[in-house]
PDB file of N, CA and C in Angstrom:
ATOM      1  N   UNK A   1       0.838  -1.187   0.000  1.00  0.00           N
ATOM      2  CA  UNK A   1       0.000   0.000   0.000  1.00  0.00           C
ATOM      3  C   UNK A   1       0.878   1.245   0.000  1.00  0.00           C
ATOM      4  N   UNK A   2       0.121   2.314  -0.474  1.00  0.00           N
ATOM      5  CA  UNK A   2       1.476   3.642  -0.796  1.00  0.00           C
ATOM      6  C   UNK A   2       0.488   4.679   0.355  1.00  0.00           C
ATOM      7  N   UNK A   3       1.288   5.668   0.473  1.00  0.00           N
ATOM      8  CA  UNK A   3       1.187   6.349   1.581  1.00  0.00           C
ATOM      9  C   UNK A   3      -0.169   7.268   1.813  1.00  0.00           C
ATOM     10  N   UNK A   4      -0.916   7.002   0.714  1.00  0.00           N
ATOM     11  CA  UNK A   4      -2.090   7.924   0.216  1.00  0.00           C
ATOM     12  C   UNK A   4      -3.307   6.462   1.144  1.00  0.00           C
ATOM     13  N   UNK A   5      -2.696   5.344   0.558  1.00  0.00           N
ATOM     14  CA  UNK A   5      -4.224   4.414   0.959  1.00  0.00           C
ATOM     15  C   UNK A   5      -3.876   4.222   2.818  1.00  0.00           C
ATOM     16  N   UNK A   6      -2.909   4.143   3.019  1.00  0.00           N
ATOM     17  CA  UNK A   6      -2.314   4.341   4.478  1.00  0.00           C
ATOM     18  C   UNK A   6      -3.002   5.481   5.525  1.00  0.00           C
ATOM     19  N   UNK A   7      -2.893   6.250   4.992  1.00  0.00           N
ATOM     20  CA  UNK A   7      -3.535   8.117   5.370  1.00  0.00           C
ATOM     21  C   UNK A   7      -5.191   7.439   5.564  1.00  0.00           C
ATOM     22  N   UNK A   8      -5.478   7.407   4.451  1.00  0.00           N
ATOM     23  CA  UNK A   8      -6.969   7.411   4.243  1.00  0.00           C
ATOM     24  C   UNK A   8      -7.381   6.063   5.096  1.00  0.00           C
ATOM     25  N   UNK A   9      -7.056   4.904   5.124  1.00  0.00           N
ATOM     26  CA  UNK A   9      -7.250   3.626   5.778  1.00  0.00           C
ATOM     27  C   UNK A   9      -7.674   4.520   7.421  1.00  0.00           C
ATOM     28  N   UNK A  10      -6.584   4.951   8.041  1.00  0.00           N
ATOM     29  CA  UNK A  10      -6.455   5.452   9.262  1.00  0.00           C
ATOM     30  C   UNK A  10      -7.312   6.267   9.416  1.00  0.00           C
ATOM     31  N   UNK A  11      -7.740   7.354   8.641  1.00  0.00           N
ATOM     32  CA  UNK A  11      -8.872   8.235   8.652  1.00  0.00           C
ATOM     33  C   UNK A  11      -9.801   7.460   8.974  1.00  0.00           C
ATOM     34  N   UNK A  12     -10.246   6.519   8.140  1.00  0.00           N
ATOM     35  CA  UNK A  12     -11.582   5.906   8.366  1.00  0.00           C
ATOM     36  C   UNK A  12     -11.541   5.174   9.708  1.00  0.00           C
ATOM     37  N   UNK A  13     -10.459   4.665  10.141  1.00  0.00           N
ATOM     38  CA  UNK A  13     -10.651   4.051  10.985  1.00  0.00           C
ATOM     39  C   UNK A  13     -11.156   4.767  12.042  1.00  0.00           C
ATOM     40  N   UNK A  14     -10.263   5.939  12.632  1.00  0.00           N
ATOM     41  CA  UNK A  14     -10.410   6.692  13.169  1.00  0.00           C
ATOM     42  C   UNK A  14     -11.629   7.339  13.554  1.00  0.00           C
ATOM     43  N   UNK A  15     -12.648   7.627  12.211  1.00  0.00           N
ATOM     44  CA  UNK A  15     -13.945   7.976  12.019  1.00  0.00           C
ATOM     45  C   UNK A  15     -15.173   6.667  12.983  1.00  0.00           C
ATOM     46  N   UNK A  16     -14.327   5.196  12.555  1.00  0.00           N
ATOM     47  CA  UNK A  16     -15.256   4.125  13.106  1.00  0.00           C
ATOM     48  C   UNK A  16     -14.613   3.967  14.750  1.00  0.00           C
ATOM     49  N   UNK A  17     -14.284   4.424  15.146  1.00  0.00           N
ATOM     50  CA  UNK A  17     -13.814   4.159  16.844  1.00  0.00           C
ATOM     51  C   UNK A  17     -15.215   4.500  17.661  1.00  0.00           C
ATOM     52  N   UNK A  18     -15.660   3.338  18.079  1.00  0.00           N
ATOM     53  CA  UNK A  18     -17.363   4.213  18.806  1.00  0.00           C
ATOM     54  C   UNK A  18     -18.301   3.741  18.215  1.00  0.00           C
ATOM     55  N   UNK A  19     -18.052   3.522  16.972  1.00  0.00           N
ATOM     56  CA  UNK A  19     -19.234   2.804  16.148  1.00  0.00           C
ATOM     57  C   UNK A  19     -19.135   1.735  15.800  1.00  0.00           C
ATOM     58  N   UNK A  20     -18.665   0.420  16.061  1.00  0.00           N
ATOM     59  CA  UNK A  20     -18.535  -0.701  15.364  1.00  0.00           C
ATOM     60  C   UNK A  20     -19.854  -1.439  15.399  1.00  0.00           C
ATOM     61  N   UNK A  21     -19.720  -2.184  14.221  1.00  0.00           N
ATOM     62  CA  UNK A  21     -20.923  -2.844  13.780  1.00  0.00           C
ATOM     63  C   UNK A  21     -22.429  -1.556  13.528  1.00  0.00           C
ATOM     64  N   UNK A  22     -22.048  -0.898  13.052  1.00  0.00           N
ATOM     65  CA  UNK A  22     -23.308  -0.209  12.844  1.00  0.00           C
ATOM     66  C   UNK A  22     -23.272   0.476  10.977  1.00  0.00           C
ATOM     67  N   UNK A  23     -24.467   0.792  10.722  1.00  0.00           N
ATOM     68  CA  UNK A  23     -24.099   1.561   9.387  1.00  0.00           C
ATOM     69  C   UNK A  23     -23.047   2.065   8.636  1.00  0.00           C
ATOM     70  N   UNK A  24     -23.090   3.416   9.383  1.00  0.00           N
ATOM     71  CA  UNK A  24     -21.370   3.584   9.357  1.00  0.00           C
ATOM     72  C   UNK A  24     -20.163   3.155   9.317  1.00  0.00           C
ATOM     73  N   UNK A  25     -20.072   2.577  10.358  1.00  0.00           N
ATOM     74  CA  UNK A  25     -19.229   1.533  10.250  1.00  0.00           C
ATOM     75  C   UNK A  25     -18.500   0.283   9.244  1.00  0.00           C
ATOM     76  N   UNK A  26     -20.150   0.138   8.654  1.00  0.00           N
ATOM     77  CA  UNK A  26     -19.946  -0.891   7.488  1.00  0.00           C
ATOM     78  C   UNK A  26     -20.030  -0.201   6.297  1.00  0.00           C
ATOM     79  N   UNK A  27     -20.428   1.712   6.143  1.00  0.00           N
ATOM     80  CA  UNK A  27     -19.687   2.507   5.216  1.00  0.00           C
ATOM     81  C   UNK A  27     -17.642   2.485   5.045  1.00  0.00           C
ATOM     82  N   UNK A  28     -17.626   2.739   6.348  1.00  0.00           N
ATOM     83  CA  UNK A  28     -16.004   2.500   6.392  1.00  0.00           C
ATOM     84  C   UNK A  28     -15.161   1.502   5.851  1.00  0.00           C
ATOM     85  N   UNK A  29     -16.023   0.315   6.247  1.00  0.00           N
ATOM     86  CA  UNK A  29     -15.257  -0.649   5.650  1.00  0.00           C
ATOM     87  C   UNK A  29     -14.925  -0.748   4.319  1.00  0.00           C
ATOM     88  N   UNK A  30     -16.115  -0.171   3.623  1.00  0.00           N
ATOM     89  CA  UNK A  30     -16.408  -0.484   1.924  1.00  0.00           C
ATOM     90  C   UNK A  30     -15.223   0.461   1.694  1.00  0.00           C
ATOM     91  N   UNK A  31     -15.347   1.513   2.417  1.00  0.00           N
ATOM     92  CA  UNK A  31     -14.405   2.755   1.404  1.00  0.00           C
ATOM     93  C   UNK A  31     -12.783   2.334   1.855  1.00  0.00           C
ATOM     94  N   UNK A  32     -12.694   1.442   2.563  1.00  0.00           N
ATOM     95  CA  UNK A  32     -11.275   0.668   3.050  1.00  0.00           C
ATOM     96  C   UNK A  32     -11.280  -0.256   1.900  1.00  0.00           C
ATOM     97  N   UNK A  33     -11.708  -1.009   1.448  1.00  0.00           N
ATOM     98  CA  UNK A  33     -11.774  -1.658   0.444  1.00  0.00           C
ATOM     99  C   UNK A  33     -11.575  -1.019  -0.795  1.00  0.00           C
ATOM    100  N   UNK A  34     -12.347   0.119  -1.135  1.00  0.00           N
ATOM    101  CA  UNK A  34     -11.867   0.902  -2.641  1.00  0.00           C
ATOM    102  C   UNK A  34     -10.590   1.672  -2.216  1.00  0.00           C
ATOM    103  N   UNK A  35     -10.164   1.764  -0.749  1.00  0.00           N
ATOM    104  CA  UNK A  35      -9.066   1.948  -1.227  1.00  0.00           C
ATOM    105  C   UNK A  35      -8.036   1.519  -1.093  1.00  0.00           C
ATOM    106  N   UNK A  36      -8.316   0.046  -0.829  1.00  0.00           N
ATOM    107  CA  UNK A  36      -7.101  -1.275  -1.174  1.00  0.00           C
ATOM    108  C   UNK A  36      -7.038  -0.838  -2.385  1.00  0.00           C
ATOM    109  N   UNK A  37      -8.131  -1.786  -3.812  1.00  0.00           N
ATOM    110  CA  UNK A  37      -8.093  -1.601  -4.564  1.00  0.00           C
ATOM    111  C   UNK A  37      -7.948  -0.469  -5.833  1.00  0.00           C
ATOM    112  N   UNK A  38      -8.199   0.257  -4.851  1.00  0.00           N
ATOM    113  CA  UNK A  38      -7.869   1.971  -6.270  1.00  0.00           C
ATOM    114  C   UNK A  38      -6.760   2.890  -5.080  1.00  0.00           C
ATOM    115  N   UNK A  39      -5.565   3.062  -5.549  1.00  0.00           N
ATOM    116  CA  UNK A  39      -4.827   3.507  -4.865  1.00  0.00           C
ATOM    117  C   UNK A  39      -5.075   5.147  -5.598  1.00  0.00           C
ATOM    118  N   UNK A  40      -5.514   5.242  -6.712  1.00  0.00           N
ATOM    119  CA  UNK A  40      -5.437   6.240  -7.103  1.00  0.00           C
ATOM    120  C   UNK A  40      -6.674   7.596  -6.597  1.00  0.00           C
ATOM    121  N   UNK A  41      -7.620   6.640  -5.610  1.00  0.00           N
ATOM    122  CA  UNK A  41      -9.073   7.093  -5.625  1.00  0.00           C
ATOM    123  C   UNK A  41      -8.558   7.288  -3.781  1.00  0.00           C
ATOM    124  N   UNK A  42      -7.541   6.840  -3.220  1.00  0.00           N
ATOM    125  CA  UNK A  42      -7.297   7.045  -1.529  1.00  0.00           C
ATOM    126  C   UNK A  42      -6.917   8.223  -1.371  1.00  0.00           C
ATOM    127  N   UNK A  43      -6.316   9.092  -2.224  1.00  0.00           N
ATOM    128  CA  UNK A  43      -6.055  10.402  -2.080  1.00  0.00           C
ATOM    129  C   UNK A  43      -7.043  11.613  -1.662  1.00  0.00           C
ATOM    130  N   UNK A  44      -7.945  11.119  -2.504  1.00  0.00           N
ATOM    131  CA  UNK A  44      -9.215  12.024  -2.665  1.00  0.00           C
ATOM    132  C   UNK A  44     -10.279  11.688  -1.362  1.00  0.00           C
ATOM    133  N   UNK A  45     -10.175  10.208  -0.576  1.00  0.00           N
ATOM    134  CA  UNK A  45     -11.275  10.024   0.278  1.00  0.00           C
ATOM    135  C   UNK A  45     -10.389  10.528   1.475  1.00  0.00           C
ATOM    136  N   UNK A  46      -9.444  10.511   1.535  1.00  0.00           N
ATOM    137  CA  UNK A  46      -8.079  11.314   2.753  1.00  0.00           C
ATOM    138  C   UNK A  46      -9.029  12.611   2.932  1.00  0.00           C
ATOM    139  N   UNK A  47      -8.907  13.522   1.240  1.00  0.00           N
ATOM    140  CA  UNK A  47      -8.780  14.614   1.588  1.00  0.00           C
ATOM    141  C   UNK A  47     -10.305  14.655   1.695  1.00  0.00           C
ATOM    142  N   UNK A  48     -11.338  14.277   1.360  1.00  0.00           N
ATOM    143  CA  UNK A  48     -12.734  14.563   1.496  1.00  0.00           C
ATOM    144  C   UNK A  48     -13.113  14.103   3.028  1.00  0.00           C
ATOM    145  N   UNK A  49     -12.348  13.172   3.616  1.00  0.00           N
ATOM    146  CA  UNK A  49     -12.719  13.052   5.157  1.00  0.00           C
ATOM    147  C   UNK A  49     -12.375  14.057   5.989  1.00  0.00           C
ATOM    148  N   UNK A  50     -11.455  14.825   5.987  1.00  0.00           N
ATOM    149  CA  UNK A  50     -11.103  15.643   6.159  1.00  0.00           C
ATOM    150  C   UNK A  50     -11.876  16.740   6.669  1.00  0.00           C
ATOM    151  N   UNK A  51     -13.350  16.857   6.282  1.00  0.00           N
ATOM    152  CA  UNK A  51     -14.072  17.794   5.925  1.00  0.00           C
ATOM    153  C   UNK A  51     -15.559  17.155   6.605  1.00  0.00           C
ATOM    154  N   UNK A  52     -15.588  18.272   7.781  1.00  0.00           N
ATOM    155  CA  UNK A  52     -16.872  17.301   8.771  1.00  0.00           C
ATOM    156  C   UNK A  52     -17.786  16.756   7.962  1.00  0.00           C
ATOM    157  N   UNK A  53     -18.527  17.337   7.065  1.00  0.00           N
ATOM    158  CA  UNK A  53     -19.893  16.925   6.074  1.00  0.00           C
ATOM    159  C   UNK A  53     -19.306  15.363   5.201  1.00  0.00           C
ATOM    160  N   UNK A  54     -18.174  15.476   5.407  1.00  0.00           N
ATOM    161  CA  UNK A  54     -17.797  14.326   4.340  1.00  0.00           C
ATOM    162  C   UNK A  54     -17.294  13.014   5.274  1.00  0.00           C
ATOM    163  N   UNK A  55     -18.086  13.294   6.458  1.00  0.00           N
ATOM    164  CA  UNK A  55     -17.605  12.205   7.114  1.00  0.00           C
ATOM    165  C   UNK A  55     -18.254  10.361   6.502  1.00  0.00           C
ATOM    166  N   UNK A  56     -18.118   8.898   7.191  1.00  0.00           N
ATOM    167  CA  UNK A  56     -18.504   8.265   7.076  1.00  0.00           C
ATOM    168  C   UNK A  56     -20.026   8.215   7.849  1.00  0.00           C
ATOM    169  N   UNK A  57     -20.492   9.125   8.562  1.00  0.00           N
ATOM    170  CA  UNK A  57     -21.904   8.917   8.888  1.00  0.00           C
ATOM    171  C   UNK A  57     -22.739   9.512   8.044  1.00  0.00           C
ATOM    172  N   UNK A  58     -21.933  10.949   7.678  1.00  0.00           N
ATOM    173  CA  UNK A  58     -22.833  11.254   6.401  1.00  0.00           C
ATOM    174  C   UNK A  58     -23.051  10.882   4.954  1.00  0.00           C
ATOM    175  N   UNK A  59     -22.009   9.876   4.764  1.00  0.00           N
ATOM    176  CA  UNK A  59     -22.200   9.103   3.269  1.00  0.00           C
ATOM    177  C   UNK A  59     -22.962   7.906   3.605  1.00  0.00           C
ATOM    178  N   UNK A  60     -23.099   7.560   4.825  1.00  0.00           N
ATOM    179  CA  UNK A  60     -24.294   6.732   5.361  1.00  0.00           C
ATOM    180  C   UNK A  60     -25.348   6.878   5.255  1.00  0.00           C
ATOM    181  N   UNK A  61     -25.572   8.003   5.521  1.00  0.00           N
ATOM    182  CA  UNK A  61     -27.292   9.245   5.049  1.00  0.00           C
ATOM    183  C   UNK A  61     -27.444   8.804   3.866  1.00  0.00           C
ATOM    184  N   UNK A  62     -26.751   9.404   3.004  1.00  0.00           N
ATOM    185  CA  UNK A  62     -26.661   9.194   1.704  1.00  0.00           C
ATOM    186  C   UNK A  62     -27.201   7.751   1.233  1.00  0.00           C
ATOM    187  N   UNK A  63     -26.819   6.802   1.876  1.00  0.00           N
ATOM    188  CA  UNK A  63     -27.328   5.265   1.351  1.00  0.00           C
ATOM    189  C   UNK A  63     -28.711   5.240   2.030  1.00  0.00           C
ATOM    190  N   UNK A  64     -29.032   5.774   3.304  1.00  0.00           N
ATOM    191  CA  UNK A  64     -30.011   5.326   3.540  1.00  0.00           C
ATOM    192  C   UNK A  64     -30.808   6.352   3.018  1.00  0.00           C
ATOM    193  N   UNK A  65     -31.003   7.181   2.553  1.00  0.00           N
ATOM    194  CA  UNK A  65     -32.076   8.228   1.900  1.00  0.00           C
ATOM    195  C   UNK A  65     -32.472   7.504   0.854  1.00  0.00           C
ATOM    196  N   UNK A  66     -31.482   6.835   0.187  1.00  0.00           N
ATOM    197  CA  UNK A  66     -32.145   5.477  -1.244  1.00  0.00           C
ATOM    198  C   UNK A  66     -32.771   4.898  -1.040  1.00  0.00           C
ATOM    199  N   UNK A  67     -32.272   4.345   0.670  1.00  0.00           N
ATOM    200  CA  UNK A  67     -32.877   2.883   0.864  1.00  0.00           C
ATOM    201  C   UNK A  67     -34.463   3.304   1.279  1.00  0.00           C
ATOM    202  N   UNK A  68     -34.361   4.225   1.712  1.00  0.00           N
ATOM    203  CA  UNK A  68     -35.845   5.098   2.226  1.00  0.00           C
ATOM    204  C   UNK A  68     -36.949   5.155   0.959  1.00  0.00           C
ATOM    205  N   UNK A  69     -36.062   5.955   0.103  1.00  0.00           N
ATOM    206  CA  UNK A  69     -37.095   6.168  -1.605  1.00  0.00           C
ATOM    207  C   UNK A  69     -37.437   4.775  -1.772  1.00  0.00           C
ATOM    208  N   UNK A  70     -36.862   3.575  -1.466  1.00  0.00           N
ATOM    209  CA  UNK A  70     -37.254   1.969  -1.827  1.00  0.00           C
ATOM    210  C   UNK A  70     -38.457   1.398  -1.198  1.00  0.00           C
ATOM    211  N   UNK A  71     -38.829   1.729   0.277  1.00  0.00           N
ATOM    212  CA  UNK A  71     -39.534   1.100   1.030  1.00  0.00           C
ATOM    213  C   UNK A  71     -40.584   0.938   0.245  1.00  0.00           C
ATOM    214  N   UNK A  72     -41.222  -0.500   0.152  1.00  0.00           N
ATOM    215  CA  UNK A  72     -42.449  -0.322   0.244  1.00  0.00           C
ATOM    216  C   UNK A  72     -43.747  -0.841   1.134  1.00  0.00           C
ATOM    217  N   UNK A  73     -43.082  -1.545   1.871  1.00  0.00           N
ATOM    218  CA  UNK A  73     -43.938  -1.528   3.736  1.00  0.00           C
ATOM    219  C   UNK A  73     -42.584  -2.849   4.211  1.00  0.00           C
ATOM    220  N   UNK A  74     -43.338  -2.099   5.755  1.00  0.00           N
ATOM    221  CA  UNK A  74     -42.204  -2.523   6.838  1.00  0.00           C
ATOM    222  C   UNK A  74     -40.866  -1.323   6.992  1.00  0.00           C
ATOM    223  N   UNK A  75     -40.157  -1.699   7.473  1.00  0.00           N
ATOM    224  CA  UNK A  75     -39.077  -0.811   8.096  1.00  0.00           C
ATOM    225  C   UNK A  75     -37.481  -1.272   7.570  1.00  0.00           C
ATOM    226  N   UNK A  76     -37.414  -2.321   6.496  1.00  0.00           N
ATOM    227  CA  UNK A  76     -36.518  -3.036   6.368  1.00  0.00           C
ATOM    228  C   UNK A  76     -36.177  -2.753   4.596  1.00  0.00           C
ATOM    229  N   UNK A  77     -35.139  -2.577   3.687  1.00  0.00           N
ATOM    230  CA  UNK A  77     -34.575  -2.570   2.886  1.00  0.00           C
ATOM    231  C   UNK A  77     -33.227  -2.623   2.507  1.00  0.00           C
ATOM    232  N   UNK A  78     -32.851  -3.533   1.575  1.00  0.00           N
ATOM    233  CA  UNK A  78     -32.030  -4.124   1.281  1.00  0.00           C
ATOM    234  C   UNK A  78     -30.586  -3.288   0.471  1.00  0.00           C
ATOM    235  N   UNK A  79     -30.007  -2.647   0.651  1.00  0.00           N
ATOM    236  CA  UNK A  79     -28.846  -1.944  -0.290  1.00  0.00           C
ATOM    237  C   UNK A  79     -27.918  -3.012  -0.819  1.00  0.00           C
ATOM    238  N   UNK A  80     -28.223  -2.897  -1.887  1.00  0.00           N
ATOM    239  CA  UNK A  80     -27.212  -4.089  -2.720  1.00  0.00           C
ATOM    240  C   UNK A  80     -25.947  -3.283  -2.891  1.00  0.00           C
ATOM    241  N   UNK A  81     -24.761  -4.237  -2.562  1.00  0.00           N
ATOM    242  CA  UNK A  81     -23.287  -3.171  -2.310  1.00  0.00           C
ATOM    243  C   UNK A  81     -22.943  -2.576  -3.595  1.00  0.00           C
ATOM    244  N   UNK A  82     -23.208  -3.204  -4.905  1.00  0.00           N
ATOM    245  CA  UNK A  82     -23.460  -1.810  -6.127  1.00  0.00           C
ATOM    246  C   UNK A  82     -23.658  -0.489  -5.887  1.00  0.00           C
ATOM    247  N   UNK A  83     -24.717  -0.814  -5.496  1.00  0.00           N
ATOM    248  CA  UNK A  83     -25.861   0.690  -5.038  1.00  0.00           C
ATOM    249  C   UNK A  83     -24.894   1.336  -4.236  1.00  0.00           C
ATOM    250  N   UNK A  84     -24.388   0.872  -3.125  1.00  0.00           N
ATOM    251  CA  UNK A  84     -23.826   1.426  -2.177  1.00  0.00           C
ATOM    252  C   UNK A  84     -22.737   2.358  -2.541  1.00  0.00           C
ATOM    253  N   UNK A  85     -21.511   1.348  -3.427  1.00  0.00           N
ATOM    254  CA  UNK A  85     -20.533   1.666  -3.547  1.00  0.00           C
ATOM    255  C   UNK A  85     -21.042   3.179  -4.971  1.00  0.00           C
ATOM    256  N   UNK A  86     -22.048   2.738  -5.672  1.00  0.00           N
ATOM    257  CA  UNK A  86     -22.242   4.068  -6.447  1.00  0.00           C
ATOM    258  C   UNK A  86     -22.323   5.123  -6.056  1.00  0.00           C
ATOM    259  N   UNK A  87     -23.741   5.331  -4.905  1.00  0.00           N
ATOM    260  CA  UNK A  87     -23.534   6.417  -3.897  1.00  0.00           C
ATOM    261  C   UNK A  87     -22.479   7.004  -3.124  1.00  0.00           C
ATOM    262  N   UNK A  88     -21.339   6.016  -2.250  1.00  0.00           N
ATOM    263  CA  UNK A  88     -20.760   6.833  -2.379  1.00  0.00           C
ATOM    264  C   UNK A  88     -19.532   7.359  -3.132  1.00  0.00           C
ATOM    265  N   UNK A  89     -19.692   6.333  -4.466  1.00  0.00           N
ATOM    266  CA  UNK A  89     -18.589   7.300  -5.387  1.00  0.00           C
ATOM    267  C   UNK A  89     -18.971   8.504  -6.125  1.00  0.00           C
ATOM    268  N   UNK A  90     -20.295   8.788  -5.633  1.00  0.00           N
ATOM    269  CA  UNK A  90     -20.888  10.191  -6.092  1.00  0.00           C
ATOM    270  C   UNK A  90     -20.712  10.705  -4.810  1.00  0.00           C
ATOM    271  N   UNK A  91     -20.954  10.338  -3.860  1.00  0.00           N
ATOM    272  CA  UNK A  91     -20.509  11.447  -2.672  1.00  0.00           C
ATOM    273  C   UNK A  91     -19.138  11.973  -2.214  1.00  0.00           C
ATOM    274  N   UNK A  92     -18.300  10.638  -2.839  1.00  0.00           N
ATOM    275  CA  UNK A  92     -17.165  11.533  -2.549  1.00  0.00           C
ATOM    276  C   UNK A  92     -16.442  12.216  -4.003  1.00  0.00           C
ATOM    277  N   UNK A  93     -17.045  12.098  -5.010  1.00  0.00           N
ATOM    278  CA  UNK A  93     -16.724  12.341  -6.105  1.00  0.00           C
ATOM    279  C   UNK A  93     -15.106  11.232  -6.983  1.00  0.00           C
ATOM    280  N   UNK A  94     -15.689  10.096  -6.539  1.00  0.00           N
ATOM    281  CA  UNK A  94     -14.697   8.686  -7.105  1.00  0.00           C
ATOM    282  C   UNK A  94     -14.866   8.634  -8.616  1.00  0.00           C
ATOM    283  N   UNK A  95     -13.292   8.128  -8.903  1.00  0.00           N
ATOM    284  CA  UNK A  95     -13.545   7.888 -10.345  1.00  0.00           C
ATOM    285  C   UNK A  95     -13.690   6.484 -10.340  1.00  0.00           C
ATOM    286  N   UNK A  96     -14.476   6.297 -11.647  1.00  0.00           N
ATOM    287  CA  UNK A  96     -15.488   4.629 -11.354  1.00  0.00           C
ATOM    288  C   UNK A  96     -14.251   3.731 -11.090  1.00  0.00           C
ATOM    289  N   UNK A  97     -15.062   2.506 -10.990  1.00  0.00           N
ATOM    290  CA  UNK A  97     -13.917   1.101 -10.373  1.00  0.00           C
ATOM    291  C   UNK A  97     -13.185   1.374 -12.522  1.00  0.00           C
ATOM    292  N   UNK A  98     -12.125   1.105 -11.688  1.00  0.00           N
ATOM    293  CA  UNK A  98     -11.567   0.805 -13.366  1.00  0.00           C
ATOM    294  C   UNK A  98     -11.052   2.003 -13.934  1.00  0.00           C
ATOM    295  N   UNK A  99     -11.156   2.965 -13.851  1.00  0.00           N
ATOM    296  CA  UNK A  99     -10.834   4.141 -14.569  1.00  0.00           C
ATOM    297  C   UNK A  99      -9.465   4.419 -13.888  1.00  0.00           C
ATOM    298  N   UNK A 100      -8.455   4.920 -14.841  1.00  0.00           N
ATOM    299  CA  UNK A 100      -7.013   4.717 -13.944  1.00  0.00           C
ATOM    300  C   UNK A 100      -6.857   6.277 -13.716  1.00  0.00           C
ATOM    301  N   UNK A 101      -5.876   6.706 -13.034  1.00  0.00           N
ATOM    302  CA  UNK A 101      -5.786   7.716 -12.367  1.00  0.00           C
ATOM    303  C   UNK A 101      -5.238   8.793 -13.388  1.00  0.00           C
ATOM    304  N   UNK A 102      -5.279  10.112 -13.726  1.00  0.00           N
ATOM    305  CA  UNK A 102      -5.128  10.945 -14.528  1.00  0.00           C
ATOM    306  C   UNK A 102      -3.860  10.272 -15.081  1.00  0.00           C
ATOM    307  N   UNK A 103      -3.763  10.328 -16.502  1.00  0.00           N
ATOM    308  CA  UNK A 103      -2.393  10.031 -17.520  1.00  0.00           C
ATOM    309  C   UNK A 103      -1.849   8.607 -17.026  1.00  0.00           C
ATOM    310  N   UNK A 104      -2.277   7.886 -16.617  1.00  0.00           N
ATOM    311  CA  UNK A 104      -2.505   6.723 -16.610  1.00  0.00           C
ATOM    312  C   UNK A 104      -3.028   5.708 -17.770  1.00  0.00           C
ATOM    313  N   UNK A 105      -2.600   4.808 -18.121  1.00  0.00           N
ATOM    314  CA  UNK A 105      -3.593   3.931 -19.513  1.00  0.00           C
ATOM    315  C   UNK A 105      -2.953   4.497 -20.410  1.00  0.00           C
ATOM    316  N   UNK A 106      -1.694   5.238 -20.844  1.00  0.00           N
ATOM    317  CA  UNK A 106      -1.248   6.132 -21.995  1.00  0.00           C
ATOM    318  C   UNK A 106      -0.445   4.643 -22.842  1.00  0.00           C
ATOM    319  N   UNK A 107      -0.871   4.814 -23.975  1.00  0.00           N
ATOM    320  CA  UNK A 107      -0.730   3.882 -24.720  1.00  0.00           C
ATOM    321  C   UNK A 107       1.032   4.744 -26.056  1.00  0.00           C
ATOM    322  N   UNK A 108       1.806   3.951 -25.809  1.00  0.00           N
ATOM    323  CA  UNK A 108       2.611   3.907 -26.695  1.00  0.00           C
ATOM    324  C   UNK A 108       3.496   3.181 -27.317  1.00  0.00           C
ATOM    325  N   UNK A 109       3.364   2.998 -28.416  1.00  0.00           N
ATOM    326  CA  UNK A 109       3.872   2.498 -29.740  1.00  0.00           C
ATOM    327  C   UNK A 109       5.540   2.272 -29.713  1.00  0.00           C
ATOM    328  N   UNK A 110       6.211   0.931 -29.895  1.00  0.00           N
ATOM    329  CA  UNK A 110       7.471   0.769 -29.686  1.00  0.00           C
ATOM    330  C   UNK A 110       8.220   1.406 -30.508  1.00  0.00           C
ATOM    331  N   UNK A 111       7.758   1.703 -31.860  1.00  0.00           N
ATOM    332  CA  UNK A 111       8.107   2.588 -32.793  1.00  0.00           C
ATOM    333  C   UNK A 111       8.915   3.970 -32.445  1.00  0.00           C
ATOM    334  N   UNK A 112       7.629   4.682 -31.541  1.00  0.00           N
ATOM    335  CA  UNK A 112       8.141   5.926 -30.950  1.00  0.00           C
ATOM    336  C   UNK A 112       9.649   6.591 -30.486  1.00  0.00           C
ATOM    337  N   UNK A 113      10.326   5.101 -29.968  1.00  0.00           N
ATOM    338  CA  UNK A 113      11.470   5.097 -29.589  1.00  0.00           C
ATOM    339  C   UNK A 113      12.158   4.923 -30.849  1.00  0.00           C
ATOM    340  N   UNK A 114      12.429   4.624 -31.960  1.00  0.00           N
ATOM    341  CA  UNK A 114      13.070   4.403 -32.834  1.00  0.00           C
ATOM    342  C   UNK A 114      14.021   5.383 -33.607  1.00  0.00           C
TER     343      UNK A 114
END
């Protein structure tokens, strides 16, 4: 791991001290996970935690305000981790799974060197 998913790992953690096993909590985890996998996307959840509104309880809101528009009786709905992880790569403004980090993916021709 490079020093960006390190930062951000700890943030979140930090954010879940007090809350384990709850919503939140299992927001944290996910965004620990995108940023195993996207080292390029840990920079940006560092610096967006950073920022009280951008905490992990409030990208929690965020899932459950969906899960709310879903109900349609009882008190119970299901967030499929798609859903989840979409929301909050719109809340924290993530570039999708897969998309590589600016000038990244640059394609060149062995020729070039010639």
């Amino acid at each position: 791991m490079n020093e960006a998913q390190e930062k951000a790992i700890e943030m979140i953690e930090q954010q879940q001290k007090g809350i384990k096993l709850t919503a939140p909590w299992g927001v944290g985890e996910q965004l620990k996970d995108i940023c195993r996998r996207e080292p390029h996307n840990a920079e940006l959840i560092a610096q967006d935690l950073s920022v009280a509104d951008m905490s992990i309880v409030n990208a929690e809101k965020k899932i459950r305000e969906w899960a709310d528009k879903q109900k349609r009786s009882g008190n119970a709905v299901y967030v499929p981790m798609a859903v989840a992880e979409g929301i909050l790569r719109e809340f924290y403004g993530l570039k999708a799974a897969g998309e590589a980090a600016e000038g990244a993916g640059v394609i060149l021709a062995l020729e070039d060197f010639l």
